[in-house]
Protein backbone atom coordinates (compact mmCIF):
# COMPACT_ATOMS: atom_id res chain seq x y z
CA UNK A 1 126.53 86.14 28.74
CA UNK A 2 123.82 85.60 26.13
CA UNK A 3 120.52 86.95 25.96
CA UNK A 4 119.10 83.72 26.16
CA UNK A 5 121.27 82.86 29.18
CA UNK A 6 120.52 86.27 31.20
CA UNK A 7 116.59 85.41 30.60
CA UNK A 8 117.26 81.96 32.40
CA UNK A 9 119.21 83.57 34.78
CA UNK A 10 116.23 86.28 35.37
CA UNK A 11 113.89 82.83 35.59
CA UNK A 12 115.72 81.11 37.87
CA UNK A 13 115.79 84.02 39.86
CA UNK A 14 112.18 84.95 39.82
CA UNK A 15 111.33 81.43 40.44
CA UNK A 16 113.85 81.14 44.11
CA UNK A 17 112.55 83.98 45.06
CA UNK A 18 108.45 82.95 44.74
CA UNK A 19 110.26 79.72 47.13
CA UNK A 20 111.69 81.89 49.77
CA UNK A 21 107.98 83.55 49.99
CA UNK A 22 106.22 80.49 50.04
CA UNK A 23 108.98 78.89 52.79
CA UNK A 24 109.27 82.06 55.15
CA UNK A 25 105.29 81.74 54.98
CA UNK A 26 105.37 78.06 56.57
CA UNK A 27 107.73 78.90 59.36
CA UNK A 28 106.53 79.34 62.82
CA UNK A 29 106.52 77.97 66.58
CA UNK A 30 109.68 75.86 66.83
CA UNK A 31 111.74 77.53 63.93
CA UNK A 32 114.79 79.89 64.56
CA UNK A 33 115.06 82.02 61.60
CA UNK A 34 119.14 82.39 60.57
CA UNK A 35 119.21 85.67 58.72
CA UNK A 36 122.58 86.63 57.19
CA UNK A 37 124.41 87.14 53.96
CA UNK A 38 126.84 85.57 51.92
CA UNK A 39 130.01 84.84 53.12
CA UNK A 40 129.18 85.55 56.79
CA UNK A 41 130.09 82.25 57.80
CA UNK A 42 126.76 80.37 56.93
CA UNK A 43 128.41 77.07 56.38
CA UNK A 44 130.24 76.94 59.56
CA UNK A 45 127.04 78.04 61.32
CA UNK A 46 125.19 75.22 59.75
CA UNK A 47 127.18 72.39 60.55
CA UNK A 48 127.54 73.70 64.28
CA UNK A 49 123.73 73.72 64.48
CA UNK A 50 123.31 69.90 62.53
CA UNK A 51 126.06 68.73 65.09
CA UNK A 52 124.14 70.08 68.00
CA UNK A 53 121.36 67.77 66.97
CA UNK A 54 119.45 69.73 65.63
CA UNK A 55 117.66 70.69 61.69
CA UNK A 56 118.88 72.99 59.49
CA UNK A 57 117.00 74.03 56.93
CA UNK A 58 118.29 76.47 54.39
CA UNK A 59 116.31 79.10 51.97
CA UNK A 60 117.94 77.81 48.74
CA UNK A 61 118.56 73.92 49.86
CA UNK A 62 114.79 73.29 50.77
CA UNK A 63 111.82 73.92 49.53
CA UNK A 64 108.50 73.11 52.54
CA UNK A 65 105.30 72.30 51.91
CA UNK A 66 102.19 73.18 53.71
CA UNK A 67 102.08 69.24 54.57
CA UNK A 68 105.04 69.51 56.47
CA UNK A 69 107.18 67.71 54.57
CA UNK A 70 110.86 69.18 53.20
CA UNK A 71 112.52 68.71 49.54
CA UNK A 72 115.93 68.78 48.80
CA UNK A 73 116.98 70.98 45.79
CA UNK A 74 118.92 68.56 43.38
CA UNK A 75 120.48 71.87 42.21
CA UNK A 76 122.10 72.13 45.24
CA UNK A 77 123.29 68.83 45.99
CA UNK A 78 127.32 69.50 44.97
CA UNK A 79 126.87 72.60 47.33
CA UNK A 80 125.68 70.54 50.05
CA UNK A 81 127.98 67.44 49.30
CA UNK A 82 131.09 70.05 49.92
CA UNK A 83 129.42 70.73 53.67
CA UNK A 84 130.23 67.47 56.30
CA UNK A 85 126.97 68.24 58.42
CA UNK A 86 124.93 68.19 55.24
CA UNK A 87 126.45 65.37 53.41
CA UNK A 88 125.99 62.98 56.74
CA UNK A 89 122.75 63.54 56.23
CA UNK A 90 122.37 62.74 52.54
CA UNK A 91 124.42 59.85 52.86
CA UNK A 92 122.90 58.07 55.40
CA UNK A 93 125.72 58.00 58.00
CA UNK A 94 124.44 60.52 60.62
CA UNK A 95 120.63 60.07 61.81
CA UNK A 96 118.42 62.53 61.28
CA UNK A 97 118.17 65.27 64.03
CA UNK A 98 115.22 65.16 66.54
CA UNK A 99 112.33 67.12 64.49
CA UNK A 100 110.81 67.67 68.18
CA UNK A 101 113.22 69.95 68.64
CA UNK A 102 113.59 73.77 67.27
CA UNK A 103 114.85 73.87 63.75
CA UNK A 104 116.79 76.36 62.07
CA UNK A 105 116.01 78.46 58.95
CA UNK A 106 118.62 80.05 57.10
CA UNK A 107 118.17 83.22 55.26
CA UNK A 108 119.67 85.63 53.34
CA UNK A 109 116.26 88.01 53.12
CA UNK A 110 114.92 91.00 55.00
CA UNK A 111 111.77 90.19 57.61
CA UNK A 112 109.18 90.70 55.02
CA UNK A 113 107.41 87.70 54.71
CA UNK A 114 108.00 86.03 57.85
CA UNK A 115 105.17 85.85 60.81
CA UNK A 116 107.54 87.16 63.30
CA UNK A 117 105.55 86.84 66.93
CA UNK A 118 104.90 83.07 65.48
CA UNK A 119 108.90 82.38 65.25
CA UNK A 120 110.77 80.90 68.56
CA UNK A 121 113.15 83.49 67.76
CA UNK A 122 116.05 84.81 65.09
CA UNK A 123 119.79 84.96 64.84
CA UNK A 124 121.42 87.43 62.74
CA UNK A 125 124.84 86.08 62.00
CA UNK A 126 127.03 88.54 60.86
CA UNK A 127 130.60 89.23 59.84
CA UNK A 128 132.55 92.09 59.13
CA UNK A 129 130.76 93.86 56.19
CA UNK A 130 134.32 94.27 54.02
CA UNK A 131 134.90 90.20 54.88
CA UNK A 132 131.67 89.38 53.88
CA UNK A 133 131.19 91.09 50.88
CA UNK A 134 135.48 90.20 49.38
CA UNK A 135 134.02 86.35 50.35
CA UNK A 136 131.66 86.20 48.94
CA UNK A 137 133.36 87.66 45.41
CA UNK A 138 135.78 85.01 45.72
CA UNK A 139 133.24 82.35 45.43
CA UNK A 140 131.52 84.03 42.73
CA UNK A 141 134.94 84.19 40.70
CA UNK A 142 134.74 80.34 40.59
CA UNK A 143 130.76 79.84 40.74
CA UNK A 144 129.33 82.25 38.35
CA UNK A 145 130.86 80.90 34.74
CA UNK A 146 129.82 77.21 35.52
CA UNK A 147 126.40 78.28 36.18
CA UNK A 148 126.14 80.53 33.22
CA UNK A 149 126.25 83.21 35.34
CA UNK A 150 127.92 86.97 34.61
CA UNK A 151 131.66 86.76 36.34
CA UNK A 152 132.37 89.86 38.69
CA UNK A 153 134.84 91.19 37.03
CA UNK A 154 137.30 93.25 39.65
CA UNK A 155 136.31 93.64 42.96
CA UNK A 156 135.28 97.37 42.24
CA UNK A 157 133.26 96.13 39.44
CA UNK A 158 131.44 93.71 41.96
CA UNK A 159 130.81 96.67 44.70
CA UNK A 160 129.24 98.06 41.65
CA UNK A 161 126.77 95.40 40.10
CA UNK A 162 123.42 94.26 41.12
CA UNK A 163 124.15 91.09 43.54
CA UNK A 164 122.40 89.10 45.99
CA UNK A 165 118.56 90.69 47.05
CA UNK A 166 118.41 92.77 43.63
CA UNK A 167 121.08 95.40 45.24
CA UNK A 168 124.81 96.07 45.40
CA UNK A 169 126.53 94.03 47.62
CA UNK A 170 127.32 96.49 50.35
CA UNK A 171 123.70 97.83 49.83
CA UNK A 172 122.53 94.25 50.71
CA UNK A 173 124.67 93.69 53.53
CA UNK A 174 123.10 97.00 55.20
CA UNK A 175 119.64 96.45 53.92
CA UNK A 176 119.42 92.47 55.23
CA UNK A 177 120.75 93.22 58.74
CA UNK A 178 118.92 96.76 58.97
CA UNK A 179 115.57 95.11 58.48
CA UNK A 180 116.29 92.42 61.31
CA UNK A 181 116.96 94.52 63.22
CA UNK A 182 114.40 96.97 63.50
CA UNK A 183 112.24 93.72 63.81
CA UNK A 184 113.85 92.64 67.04
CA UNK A 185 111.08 94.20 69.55
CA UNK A 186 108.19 91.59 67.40
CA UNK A 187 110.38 88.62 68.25
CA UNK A 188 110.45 85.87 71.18
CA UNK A 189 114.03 85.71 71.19
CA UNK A 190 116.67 87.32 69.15
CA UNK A 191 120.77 86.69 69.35
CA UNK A 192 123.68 88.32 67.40
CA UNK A 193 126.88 85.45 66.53
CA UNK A 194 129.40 87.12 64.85
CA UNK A 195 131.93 85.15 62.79
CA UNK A 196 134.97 85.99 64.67
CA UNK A 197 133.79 84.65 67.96
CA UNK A 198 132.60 81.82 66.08
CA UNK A 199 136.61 81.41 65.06
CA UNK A 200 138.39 83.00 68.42
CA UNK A 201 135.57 81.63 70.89
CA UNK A 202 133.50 78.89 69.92
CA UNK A 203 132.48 77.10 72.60
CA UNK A 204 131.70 80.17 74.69
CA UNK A 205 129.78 81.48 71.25
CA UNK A 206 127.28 78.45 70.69
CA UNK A 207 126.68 78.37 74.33
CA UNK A 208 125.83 81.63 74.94
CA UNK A 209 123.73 81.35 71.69
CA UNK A 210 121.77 78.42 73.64
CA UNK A 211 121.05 80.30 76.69
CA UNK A 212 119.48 83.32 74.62
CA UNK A 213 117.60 81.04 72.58
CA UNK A 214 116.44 78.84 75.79
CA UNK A 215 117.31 76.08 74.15
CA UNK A 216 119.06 73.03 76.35
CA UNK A 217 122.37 71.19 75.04
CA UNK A 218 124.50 69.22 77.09
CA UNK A 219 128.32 71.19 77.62
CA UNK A 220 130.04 67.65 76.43
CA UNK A 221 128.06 67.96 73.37
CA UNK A 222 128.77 71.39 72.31
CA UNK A 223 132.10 70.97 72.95
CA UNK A 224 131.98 67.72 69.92
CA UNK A 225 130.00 70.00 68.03
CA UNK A 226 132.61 72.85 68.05
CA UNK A 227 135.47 70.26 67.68
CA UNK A 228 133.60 68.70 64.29
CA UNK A 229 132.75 72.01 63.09
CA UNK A 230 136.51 73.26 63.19
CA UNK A 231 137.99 74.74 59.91
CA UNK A 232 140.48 72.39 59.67
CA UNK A 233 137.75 69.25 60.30
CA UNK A 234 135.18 70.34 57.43
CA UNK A 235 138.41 72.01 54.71
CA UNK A 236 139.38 68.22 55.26
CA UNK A 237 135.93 66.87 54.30
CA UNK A 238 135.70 68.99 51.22
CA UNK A 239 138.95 68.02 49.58
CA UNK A 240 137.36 64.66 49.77
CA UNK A 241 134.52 65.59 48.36
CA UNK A 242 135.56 68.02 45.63
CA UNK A 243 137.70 65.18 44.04
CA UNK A 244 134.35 63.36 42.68
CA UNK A 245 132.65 66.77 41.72
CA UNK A 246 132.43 67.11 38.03
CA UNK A 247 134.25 70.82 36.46
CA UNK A 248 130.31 72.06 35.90
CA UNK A 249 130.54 71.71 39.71
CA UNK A 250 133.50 74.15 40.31
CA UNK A 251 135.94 71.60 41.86
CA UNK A 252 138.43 74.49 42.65
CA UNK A 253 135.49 76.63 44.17
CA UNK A 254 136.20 76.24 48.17
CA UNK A 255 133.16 76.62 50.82
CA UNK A 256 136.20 76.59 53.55
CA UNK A 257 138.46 78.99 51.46
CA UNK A 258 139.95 80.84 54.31
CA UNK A 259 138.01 80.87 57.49
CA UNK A 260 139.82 84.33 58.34
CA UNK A 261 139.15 86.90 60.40
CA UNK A 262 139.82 90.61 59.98
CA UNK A 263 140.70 89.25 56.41
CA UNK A 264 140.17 92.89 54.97
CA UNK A 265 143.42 94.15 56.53
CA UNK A 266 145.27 92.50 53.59
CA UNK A 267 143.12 94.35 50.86
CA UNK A 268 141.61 97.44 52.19
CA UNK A 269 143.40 100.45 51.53
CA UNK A 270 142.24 104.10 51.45
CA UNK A 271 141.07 103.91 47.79
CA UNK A 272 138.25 101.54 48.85
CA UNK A 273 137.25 103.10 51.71
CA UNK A 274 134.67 104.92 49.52
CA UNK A 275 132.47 102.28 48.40
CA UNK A 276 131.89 101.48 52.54
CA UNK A 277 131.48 105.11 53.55
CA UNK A 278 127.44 104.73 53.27
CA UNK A 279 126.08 106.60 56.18
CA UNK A 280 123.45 103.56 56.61
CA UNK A 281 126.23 101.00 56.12
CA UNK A 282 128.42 102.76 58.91
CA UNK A 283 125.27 103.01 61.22
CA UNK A 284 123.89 99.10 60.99
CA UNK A 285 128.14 98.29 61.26
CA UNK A 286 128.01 100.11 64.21
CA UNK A 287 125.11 98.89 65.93
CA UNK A 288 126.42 95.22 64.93
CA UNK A 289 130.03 96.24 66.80
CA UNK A 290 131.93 96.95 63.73
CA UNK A 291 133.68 100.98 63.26
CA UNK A 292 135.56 102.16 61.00
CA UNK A 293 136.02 106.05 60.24
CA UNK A 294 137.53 107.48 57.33
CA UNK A 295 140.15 105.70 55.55
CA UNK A 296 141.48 104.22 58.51
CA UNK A 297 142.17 100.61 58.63
C-alpha cells in the first residue's frame, strides 16, 4: 500500500471513529445497544432483529443526528445490498419497522461514550473468540485490496497486526467484551446471544432474548423471523445480489460464508494455541462460557 493510500486509510479511519462518538452520544431511552465484533454473527443478528419488526441501526451503516433523523452511508450500500433484512428496506419492498418501538444499535466499541443508565438495555453477542477472529480474516482476504486496504497476509500475520479498535484482533475481541461487561451493573437490562444458539436454537434464543429485554413479540412471529433469517434463506439472497455488484465491490467476498459453528476445530492445532493463551482473553472467554486450556482442542 502507498503512502498516499495508508494516509486515506488513517482519514477514513479517524473520520468513522469521530461518527461512532457522535452516534453512541445520541442513543438513549428506547435503544438496545448490540456490542460485538467482527465475525460474531452480526449479520444474522441483524436481520433477526429487522424481521422481528423492529430498527436496526448499525455504527458504520448510519450516521444520527441530534434532529433525530438517520443517514445511510452510500459507502456501505453493496455491504448492505448483500444483507435481505437491509436491502428490503432500501428497496422499498418491506415497510419500515415501527420507530415506537425499541431500536437496536450495533457496535463493535467498548462502553466509553455511551450514557449507559439512559439505554433500555445491551446485548453482547458473542462467538467463539478463535471463530470470530479466523471470520473475520476471511472477509478481510477478499475486502481489504478493493478498498485499498493492507491484505492480512497469513493468519499468524493477522493475529499479529493492528485490526479493528486500533488493537490485535484477539486483543480486541477481549478488550470489546471486557468493557461490556464490567458495565453490566449501570444498565437496565443486559443479555448474552451467543452465535451457536443462534445456529443450534433459534427460536428458543430470540425468545429468551425478548423476555430479558421485556420486550413483547408474538411466538408466530418469531418463529417467521427465525425461518427468514436461516443461513440457507439470506446465502440465497446474496448470490442474487452479488451477481450485480461491480469487482470494486468484492463479488466473491461472502457475508454468509459459512455460518459454522465450532469452525476452529478444522484449523486450530497446538501451534496456535499461543496467540489465544492471553490470561485476559482466557478470563472474558470464560466468563462468556467458552474454555479452553492448554493446547487442547
Amino acid at each position: 500500500m502507498s503512502e498516499e493510500a495508508r494516509g486515506d486509510v488513517a482519514e477514513q479511519t479517524r473520520a468513522l471513529a469521530g461518527r461512532y462518538e457522535r452516534n453512541a452520544a445520541l442513543l438513549g431511552a428506547g435503544d438496545v445497544v448490540v456490542a460485538t465484533v467482527p465475525g460474531s454473527g452480526s449479520s444474522l443478528f441483524g436481520t433477526l432483529i429487522l424481521e422481528l419488526g423492529f430498527q436496526h441501526l448499525d455504527q458504520y451503516f448510519n450516521i444520527l443526528h441530534e434532529d433525530g433523523s438517520i443517514d445511510t452511508d452510500p459507502a456501505f450500500a453493496a455491504i448492505r445490498t448483500r444483507m435481505s433484512g437491509y436491502a428490503a428496506l432500501d428497496d422499498g419492498t418491506r415497510s419500515t419497522p415501527d420507530d415506537g418501538r425499541a431500536r437496536f444499535y450495533r457496535c463493535q466499541v467498548p462502553p466509553a461514550g455511551f450514557d449507559l443508565g439512559a439505554l433500555h438495555g445491551a446485548v453482547v453477542l458473542v462467538r467463539d473468540p478463535r471463530d470470530a477472529v479466523h471470520s473475520l480474516y476471511q472477509f478481510l482476504g477478499k475486502y481489504a485490496a478493493r478498498q485499498g486496504l493492507a491484505e492480512p497476509g497469513t493468519f499468524r500475520d493477522f493475529l499479529a497486526s493492528t485490526g479493528f479498535n486500533g488493537s490485535p484482533p484477539v486483543r480486541a475481541w477481549t478488550d470489546v467484551y471486557a468493557g461490556w461487561l464490567a458495565a453490566r451493573p449501570e444498565l437496565k437490562r443486559f443479555a448474552v446471544v451467543h452465535f451457536a444458539d443462534l445456529k443450534q436454537r433459534p427460536v428458543e434464543a430470540v425468545t429468551e432474548l425478548l423476555a430479558t429485554l421485556e420486550l413483547d413479540v408474538a411466538p408466530e412471529v418469531v418463529a417467521r423471523a427465525v425461518e427468514r433469517s436461516s443461513f440457507e434463506a439470506m446465502r440465497k439472497h446474496e448470490d442474487k445480489a452479488v451477481a450485480t455488484l461491480s469487482e470494486k465491490d468484492a463479488p466473491d467476498l461472502r457475508m454468509m460464508r459459512r455460518g459454522k459453528v465450532d469452525e476452529w476445530q478444522e484449523w486450530f492445532t497446538p501451534e496456535m494455541a499461543p496467540y489465544f493463551a492471553d490470561p485476559g482473553l482466557r478470563a472474558v472467554a470464560a466468563e462468556l462460557g467458552y474454555r479452553w486450556e492448554g493446547t487442547d482442542r
